[in-house]
Structure formats: structure tokens, C-alpha cells
C-alpha atoms as a PDB file:
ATOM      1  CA  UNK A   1     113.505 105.190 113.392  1.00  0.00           C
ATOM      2  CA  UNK A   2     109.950 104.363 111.757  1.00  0.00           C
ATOM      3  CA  UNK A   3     107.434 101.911 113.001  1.00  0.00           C
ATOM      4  CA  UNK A   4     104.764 100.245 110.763  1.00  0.00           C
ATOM      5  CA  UNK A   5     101.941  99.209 112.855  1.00  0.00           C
ATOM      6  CA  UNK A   6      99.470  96.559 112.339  1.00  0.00           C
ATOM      7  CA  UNK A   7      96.950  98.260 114.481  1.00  0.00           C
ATOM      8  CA  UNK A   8      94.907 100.906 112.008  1.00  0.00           C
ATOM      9  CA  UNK A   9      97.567 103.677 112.206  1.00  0.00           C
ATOM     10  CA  UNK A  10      99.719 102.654 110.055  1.00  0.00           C
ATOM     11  CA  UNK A  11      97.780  99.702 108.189  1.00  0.00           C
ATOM     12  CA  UNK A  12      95.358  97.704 108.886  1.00  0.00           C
ATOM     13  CA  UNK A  13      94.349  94.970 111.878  1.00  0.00           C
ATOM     14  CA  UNK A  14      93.587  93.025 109.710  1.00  0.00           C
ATOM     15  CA  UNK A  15      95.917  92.365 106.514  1.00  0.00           C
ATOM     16  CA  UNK A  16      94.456  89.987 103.729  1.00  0.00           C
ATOM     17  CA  UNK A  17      95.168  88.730 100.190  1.00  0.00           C
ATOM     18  CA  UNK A  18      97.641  88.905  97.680  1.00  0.00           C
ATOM     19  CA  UNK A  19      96.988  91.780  95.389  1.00  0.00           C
ATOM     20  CA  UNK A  20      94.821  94.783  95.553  1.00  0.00           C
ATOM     21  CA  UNK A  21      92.166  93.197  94.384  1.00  0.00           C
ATOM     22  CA  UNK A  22      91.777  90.627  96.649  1.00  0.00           C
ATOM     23  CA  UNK A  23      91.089  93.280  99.507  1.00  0.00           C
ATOM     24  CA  UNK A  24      91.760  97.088 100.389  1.00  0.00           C
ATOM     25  CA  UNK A  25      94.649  95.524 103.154  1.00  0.00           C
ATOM     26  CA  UNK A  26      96.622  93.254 100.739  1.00  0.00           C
ATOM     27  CA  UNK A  27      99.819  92.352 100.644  1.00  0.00           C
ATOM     28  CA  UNK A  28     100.692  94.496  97.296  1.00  0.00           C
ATOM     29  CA  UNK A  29      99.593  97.675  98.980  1.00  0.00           C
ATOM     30  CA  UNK A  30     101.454  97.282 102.105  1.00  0.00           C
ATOM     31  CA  UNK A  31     104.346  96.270  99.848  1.00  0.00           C
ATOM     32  CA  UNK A  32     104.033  98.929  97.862  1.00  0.00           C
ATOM     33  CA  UNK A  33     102.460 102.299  99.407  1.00  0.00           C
ATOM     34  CA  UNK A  34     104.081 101.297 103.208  1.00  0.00           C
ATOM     35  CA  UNK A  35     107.245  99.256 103.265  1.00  0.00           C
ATOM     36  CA  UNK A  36     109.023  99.955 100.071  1.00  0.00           C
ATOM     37  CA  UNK A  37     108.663 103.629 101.175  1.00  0.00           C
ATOM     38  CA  UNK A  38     110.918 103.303 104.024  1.00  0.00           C
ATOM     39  CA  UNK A  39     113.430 101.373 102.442  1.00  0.00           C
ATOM     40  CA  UNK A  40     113.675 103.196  99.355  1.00  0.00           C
ATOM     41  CA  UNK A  41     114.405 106.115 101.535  1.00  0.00           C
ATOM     42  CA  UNK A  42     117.128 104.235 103.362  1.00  0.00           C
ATOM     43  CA  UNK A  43     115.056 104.338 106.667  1.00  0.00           C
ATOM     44  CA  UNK A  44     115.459 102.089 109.454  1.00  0.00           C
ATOM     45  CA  UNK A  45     112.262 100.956 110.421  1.00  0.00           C
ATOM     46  CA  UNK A  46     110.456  98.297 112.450  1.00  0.00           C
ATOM     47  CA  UNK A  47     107.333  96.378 111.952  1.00  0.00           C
ATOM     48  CA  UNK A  48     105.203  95.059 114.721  1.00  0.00           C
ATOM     49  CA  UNK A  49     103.637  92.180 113.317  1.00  0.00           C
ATOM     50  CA  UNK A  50     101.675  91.395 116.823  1.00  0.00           C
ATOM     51  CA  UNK A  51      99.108  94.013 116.376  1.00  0.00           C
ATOM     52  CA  UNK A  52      97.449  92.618 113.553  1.00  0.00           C
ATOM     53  CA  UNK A  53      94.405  89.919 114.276  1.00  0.00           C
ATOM     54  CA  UNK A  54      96.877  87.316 112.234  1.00  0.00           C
ATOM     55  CA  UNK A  55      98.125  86.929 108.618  1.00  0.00           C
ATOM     56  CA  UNK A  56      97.346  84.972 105.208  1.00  0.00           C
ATOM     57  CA  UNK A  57     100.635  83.721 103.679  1.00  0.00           C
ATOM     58  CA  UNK A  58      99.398  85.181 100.471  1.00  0.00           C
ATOM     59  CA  UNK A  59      99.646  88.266 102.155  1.00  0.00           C
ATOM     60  CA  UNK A  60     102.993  88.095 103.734  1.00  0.00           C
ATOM     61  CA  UNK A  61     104.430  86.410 100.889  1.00  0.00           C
ATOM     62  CA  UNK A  62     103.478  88.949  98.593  1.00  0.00           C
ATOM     63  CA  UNK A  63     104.646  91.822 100.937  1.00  0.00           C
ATOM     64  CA  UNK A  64     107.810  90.854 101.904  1.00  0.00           C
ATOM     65  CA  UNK A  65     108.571  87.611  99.159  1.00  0.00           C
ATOM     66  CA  UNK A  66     107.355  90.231  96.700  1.00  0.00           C
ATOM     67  CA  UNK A  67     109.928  93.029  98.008  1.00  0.00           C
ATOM     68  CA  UNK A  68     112.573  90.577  97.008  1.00  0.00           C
ATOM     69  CA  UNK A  69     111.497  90.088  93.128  1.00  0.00           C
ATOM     70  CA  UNK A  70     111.178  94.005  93.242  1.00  0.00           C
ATOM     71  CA  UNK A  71     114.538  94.116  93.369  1.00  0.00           C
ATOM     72  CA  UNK A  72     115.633  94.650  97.173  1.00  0.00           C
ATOM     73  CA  UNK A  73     118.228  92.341  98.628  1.00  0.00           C
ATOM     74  CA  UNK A  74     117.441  90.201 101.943  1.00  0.00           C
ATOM     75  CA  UNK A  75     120.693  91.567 103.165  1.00  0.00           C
ATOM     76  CA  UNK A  76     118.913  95.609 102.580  1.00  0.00           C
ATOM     77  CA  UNK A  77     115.973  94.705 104.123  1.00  0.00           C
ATOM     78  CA  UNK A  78     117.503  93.009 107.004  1.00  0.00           C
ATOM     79  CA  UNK A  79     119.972  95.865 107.369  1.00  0.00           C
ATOM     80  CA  UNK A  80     116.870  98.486 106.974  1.00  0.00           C
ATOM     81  CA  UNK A  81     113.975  96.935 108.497  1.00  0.00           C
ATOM     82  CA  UNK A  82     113.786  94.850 111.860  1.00  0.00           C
ATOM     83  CA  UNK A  83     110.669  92.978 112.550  1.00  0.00           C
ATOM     84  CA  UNK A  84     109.314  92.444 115.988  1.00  0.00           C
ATOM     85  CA  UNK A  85     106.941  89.544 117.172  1.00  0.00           C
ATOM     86  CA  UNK A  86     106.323  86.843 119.837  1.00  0.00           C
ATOM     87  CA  UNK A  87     105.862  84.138 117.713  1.00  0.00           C
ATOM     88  CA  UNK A  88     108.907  83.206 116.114  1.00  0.00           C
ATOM     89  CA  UNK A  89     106.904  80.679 113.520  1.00  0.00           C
ATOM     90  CA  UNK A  90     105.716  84.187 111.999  1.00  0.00           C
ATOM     91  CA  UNK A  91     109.209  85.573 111.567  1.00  0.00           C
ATOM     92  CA  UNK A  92     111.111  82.186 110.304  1.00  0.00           C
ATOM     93  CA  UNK A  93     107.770  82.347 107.480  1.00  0.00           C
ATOM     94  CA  UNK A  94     108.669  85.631 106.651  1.00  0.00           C
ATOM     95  CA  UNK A  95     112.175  84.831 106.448  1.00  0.00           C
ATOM     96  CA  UNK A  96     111.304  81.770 104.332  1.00  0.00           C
ATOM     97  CA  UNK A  97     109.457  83.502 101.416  1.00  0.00           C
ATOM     98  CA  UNK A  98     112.152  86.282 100.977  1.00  0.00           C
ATOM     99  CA  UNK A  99     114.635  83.679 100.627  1.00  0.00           C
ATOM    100  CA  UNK A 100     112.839  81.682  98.389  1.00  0.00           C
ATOM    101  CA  UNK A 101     112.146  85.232  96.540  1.00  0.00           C
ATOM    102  CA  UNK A 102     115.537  85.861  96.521  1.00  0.00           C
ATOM    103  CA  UNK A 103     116.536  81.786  95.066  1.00  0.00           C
ATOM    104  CA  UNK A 104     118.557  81.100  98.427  1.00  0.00           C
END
């Protein structure tokens, strides 16, 4: 099992913007360099969402709605990737943009 963390291992504490150039912590590049990684390789992996200092909904939109219009299902990532958090609000918003994403 893999674990993204929001806490300057894995990525930064503090995610920002949309696309790469709106910041060097954007959504894109955690989309892209981080999360698509594991799932492309068919590993399980979870996300700790609490370690960060909070989000932008450009930024999660982009990195998880965007995963969705990249062509990964929300049934793959939920059977892949399992994300962990105390406030539920974040993970129903998540939730929300990949199913938009995905036209459900």
C-alpha cells in the first residue's frame, strides 16, 4: 500500500491552483507526476488530505475532477485509491467534482 502525504514528503503543505502555472503545488502536478502514478500502476494507495494547511477547489478539482476527464473511472479510483480525512465536507467535495467529471 502507498500513501501520498500532504505534509512535504510526498507533496506539498500547502497545495494551490489549477495548473502548473498557477503555482509549483498545483493541482495538475499532483494529478499528474503523484496520483496518476499510482493508479496507472494499479496501486492501492491512500491520501491523507489532513496534513495539508487546507485546499483551493481549483486545486482539488483539477487533481481529482481532472483524473476523471483523463480517462480514469470513479469506480478505478475508488477501487485504487482511499482517501482519509476528518472533515467529511472535504471528501463529499472531492467526491462531487469527480462525479461531475465523470457526467454522473
Amino acid at each position: 500500500m502507498q500513501e501520498i502525504h500532504f505534509d512535504n514528503r510526498t507533496f506539498s503543505r500547502y497545495p494551490a491552483g489549477r495548473y502548473r502555472t498557477d503555482g509549483k503545488w498545483s493541482g495538475e502536478k499532483f494529478r499528474d507526476e503523484i496520483l496518476s502514478h499510482f493508479i496507472a500502476n494499479g496501486e492501492k494507495t491512500t491520501i491523507f488530505l489532513d496534513e495539508a494547511q487546507g485546499f483551493g477547489s481549483s486545486f482539488l478539482e483539477e487533481a481529482f475532477g481532472g483524473l476523471i476527464r483523463k480517462g480514469i473511472t470513479f469506480a478505478t479510483f475508488q477501487s485504487l485509491v482511499s482517501l482519509r480525512s476528518d472533515d467529511s465536507s472535504l471528501l463529499e467535495e472531492i467526491e462531487t467534482y469527480m462525479l461531475d467529471a465523470q457526467g454522473e
